[in-house]
C-alpha atoms as a PDB file:
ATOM      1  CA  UNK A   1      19.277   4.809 -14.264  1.00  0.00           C
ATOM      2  CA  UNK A   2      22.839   2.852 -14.608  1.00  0.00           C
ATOM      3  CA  UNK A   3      24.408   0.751 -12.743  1.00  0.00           C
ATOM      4  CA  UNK A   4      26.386   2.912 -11.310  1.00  0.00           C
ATOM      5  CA  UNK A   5      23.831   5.774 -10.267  1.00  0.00           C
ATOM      6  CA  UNK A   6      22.154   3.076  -8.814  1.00  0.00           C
ATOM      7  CA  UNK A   7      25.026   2.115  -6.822  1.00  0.00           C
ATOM      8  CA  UNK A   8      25.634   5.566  -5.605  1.00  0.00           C
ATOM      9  CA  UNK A   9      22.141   5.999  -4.357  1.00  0.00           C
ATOM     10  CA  UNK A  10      22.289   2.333  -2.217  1.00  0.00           C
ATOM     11  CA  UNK A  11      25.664   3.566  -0.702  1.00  0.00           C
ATOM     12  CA  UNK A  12      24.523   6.961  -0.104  1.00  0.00           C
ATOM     13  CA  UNK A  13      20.984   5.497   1.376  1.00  0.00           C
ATOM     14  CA  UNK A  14      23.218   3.409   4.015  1.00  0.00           C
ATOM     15  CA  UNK A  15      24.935   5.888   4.596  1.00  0.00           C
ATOM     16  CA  UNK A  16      22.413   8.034   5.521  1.00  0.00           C
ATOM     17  CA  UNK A  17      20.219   5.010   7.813  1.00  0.00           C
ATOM     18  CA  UNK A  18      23.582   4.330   9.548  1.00  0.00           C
ATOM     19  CA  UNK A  19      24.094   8.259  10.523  1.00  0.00           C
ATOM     20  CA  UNK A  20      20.424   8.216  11.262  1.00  0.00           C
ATOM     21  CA  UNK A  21      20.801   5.185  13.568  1.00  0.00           C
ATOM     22  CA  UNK A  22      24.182   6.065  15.445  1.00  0.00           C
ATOM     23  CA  UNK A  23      23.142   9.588  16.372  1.00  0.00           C
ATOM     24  CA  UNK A  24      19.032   7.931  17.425  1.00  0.00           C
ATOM     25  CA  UNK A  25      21.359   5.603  19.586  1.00  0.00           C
ATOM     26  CA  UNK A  26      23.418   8.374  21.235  1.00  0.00           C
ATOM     27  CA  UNK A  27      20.892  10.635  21.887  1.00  0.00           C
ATOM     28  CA  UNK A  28      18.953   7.542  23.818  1.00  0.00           C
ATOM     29  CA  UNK A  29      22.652   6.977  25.613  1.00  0.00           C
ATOM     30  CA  UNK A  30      23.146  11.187  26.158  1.00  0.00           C
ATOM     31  CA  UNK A  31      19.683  11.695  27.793  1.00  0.00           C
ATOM     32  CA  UNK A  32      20.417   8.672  30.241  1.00  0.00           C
ATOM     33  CA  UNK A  33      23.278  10.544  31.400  1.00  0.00           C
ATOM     34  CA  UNK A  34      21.259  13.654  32.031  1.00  0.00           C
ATOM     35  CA  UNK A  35      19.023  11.152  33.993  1.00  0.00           C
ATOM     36  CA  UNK A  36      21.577  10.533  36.462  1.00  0.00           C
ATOM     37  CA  UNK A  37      22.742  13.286  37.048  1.00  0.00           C
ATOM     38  CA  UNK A  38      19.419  15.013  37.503  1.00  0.00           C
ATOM     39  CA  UNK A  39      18.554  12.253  40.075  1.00  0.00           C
ATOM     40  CA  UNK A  40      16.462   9.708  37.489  1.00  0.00           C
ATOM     41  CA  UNK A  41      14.131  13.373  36.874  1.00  0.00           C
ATOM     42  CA  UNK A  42      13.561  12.186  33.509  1.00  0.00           C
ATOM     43  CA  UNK A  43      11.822   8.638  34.616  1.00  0.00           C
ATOM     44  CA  UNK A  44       8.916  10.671  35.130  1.00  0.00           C
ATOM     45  CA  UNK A  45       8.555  10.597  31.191  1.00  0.00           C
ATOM     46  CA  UNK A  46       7.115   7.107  31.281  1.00  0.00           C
ATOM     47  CA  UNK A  47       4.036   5.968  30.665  1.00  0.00           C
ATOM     48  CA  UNK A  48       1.792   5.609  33.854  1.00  0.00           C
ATOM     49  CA  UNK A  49      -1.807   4.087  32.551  1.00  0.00           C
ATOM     50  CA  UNK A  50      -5.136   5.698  32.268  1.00  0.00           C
ATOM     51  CA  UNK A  51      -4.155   8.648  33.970  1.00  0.00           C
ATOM     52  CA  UNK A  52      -4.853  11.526  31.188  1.00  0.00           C
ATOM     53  CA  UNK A  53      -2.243  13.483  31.838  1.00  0.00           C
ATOM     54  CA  UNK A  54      -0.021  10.492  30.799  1.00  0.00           C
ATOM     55  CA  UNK A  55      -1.084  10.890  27.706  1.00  0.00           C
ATOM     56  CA  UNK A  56       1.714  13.791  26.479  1.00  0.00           C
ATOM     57  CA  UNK A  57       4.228  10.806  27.367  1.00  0.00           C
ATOM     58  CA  UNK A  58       3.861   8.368  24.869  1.00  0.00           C
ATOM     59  CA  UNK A  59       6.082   9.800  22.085  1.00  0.00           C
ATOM     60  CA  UNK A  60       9.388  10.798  24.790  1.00  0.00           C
ATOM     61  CA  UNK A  61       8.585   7.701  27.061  1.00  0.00           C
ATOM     62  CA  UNK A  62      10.475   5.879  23.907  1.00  0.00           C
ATOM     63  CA  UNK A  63      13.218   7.410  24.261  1.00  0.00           C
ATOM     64  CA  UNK A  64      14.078   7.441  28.358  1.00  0.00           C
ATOM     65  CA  UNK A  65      15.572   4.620  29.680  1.00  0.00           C
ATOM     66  CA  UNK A  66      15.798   3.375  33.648  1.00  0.00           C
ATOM     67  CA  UNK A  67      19.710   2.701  33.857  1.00  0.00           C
ATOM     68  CA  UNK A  68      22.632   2.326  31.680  1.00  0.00           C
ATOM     69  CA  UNK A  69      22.119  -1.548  30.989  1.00  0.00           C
ATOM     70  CA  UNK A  70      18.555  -0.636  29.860  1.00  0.00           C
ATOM     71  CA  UNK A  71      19.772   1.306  27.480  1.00  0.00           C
ATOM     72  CA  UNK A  72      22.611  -1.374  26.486  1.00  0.00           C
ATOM     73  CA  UNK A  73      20.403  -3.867  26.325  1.00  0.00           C
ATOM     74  CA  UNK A  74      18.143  -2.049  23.534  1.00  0.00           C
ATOM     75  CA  UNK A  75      21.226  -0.627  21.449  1.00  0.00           C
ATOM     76  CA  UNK A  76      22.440  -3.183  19.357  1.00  0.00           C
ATOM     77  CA  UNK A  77      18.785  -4.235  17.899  1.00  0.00           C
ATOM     78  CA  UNK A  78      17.430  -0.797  17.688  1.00  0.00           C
ATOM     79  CA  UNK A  79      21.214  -0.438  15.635  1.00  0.00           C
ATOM     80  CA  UNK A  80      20.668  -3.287  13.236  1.00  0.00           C
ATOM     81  CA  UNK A  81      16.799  -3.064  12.982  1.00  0.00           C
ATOM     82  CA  UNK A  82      16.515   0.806  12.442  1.00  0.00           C
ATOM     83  CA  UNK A  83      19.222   0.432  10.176  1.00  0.00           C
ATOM     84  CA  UNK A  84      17.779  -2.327   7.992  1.00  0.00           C
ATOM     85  CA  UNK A  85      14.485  -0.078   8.125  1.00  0.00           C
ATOM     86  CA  UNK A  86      15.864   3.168   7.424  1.00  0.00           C
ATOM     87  CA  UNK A  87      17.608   1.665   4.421  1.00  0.00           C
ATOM     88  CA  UNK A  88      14.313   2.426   2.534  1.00  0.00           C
ATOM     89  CA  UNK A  89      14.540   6.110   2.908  1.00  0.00           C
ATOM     90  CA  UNK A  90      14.920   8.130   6.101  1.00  0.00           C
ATOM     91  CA  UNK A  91      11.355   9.802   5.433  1.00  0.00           C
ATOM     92  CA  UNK A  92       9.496   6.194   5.305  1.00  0.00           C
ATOM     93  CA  UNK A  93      11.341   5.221   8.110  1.00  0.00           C
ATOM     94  CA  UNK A  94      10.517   8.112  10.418  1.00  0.00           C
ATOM     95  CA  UNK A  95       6.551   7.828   9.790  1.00  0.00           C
ATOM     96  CA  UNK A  96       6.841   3.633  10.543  1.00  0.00           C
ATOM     97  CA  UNK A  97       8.458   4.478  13.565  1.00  0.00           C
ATOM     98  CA  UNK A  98       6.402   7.505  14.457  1.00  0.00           C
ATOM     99  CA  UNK A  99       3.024   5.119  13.781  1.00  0.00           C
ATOM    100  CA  UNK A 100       5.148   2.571  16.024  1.00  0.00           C
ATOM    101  CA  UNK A 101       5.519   4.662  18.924  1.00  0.00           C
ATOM    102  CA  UNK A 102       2.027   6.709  19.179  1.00  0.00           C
ATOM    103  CA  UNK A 103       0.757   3.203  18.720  1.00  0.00           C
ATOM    104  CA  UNK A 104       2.728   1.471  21.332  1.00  0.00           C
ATOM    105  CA  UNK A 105       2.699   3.911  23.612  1.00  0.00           C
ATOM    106  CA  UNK A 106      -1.392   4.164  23.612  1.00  0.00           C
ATOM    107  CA  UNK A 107      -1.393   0.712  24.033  1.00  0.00           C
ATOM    108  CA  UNK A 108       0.778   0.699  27.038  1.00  0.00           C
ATOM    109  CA  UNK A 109      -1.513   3.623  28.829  1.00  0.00           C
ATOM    110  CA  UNK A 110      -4.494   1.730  27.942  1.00  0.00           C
ATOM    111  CA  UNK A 111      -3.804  -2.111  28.826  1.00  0.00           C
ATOM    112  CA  UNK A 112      -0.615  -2.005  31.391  1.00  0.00           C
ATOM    113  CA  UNK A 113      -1.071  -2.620  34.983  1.00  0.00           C
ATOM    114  CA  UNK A 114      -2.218   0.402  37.042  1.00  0.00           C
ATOM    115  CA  UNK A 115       0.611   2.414  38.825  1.00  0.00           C
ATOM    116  CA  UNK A 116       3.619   1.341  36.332  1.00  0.00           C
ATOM    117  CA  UNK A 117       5.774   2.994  34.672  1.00  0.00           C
ATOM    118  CA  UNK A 118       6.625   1.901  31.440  1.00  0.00           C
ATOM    119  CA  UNK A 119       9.805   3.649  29.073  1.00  0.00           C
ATOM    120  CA  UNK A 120      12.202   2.903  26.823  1.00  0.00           C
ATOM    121  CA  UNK A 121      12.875   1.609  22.841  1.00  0.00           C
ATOM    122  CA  UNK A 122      12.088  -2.118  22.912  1.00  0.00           C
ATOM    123  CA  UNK A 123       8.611  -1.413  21.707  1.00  0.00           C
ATOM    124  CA  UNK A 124       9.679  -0.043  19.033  1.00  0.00           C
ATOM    125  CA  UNK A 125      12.795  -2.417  18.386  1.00  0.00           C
ATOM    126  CA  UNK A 126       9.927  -5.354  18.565  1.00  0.00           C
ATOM    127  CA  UNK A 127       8.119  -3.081  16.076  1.00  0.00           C
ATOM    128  CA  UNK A 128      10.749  -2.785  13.471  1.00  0.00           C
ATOM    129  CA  UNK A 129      11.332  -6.709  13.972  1.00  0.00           C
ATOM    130  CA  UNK A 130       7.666  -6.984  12.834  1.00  0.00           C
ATOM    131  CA  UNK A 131       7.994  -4.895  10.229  1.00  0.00           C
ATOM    132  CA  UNK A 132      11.391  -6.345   8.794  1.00  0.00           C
ATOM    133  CA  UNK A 133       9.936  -9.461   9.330  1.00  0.00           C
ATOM    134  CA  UNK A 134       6.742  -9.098   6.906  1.00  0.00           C
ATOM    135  CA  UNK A 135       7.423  -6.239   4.597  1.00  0.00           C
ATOM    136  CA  UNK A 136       8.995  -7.849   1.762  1.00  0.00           C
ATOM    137  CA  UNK A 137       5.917 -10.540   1.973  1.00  0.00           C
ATOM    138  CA  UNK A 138       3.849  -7.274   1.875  1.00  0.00           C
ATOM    139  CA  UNK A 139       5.548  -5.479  -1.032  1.00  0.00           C
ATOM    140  CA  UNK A 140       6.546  -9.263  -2.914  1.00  0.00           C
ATOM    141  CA  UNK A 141      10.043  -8.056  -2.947  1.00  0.00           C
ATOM    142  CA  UNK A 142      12.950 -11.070  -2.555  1.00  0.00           C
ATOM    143  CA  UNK A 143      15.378  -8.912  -0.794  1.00  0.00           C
ATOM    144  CA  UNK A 144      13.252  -7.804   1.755  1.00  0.00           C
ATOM    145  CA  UNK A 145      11.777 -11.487   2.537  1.00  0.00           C
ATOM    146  CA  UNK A 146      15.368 -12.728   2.424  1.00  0.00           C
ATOM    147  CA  UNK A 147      16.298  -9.745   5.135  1.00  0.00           C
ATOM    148  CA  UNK A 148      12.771 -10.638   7.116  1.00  0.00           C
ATOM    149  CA  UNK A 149      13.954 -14.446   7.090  1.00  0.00           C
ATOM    150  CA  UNK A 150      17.254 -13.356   8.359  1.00  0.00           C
ATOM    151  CA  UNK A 151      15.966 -11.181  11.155  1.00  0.00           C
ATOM    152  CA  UNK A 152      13.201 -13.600  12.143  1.00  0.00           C
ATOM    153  CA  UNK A 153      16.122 -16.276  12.157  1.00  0.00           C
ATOM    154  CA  UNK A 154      18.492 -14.995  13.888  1.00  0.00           C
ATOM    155  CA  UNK A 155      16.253 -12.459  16.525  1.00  0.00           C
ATOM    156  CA  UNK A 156      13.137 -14.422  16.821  1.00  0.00           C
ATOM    157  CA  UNK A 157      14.108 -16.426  19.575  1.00  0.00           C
ATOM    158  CA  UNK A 158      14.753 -13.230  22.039  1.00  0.00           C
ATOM    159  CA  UNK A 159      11.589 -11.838  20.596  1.00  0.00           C
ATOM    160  CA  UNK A 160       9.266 -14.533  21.602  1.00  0.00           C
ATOM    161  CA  UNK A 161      11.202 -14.735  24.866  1.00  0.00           C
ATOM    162  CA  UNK A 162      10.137 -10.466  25.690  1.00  0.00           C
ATOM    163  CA  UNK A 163       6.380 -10.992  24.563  1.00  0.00           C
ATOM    164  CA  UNK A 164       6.627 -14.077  27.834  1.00  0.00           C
ATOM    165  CA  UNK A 165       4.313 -12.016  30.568  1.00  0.00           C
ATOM    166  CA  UNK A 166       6.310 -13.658  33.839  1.00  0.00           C
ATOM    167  CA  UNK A 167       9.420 -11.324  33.049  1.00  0.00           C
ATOM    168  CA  UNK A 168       9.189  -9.198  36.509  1.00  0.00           C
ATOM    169  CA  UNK A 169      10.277  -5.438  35.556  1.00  0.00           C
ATOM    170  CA  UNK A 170       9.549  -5.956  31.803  1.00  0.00           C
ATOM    171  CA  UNK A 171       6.727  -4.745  29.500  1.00  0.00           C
ATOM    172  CA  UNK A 172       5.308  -7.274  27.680  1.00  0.00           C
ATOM    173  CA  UNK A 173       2.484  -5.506  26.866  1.00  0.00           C
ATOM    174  CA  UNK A 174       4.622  -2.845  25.493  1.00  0.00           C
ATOM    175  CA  UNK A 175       6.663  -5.600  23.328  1.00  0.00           C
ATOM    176  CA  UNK A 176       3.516  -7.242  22.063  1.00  0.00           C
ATOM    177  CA  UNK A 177       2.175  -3.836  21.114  1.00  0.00           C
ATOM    178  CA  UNK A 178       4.812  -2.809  18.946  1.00  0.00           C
ATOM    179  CA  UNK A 179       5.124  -6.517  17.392  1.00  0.00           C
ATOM    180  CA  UNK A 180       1.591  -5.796  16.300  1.00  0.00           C
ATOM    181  CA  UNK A 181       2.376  -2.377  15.288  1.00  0.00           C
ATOM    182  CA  UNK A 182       4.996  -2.867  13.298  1.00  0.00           C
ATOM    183  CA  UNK A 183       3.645  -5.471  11.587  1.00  0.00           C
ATOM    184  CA  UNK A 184       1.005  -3.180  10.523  1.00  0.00           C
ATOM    185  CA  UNK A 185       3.285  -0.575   9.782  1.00  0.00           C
ATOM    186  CA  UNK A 186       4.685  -2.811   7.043  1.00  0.00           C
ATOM    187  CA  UNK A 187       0.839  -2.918   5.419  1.00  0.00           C
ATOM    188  CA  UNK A 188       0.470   0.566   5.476  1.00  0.00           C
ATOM    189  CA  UNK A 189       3.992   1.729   4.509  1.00  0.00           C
ATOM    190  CA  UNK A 190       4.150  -0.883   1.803  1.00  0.00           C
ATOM    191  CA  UNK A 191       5.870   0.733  -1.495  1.00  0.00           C
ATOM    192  CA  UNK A 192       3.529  -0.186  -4.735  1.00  0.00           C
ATOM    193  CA  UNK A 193       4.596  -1.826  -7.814  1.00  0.00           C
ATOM    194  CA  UNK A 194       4.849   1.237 -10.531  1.00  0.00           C
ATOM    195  CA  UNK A 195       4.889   0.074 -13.866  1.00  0.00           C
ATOM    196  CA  UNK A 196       6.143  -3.788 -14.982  1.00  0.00           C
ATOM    197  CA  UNK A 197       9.051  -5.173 -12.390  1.00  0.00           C
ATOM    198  CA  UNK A 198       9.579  -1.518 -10.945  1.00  0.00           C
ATOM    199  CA  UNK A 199       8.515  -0.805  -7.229  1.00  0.00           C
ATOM    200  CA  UNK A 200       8.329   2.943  -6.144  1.00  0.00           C
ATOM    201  CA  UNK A 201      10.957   3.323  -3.066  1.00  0.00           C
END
């Protein structure tokens, strides 16, 4: 492949991830909206633990926020991070952040304190963080431990901060779930090595 072909398919691949991203990010900003107008009916999409009808919940309790600054306050990182992610191909991303969610959100109904009610994207912003963060250690690629170093650098701080348990009105179980899940993600999403200095994207 040239140089140039090469080029084409990086631009075309960001491209894509920031389309991807923009329209994840208004479709978390249009459903708030149709939260407040229907009088917050769509809160009832979070997570409540061990109760098994809760259980059908997990994937859309991602994506429902309680309030406009919720929702403002998870933009910007789920932006940059599901960008970053999504920049090695928009079917790879989707199954890390389909394995994030089921994962975080199974968590959440099995360790969170009874009668909560847990939604939104910051488990799965914390999981791409843990999955930027180790996945070029995982596949030995320079770029992506430069990016992870970068990330951990300049995000780490407000990471650590959300997995503190004495926020009142914020999951930390939920963050420290999809930390962990992520993180695994970037083991079991990790592209091989095919052939001498060549790694499969």
């Amino acid at each position: 492949m040239s140089g140039t072909e090469l080029g084409w398919s990086q631009g075309d691949r960001a491209k894509a991830a920031a389309k991807l991203m923009v329209g994840w990010v208004a479709l978390l900003w249009l459903l708030e909206v149709v939260d407040v107008i229907s009088g917050h009916a769509l809160d009832s999409l979070g997570i409540i633990p061990r109760e098994p009808s809760e259980l059908i919940d997990i994937v859309p309790a991602a994506f429902i926020h309680f309030g406009f600054a919720h929702v403002a306050a998870n933009t910007v990182p789920l932006l940059v991070f599901g960008f970053l992610a999504a920049l090695g191909g928009i079917g790879r991303f989707a199954a890390i952040s389909a394995l994030i969610i089921v994962a975080d959100g199974l968590g959440v109904w099995l360790i969170s304190p009874a009668h909560t009610n847990t939604a939104g994207a910051s488990g799965l912003i914390f999981g791409l963080f843990g999955f930027l963060l180790v996945s070029g250690f995982a596949e030995r690629r320079p770029l992506g431990i430069v990016i992870g170093l970068l990330v951990g650098t300049v995000w780490g701080g407000s990471i650590l901060f959300g997995l503190a348990p004495t926020q009142s009105g914020v999951s930390w179980q939920a963050h420290l779930i999809g930390l962990v899940a992520g993180v695994g993600a970037a083991f079991v999403f990790r592209r091989r090595a095919v052939g001498r200095g060549v790694v499969q994207a």
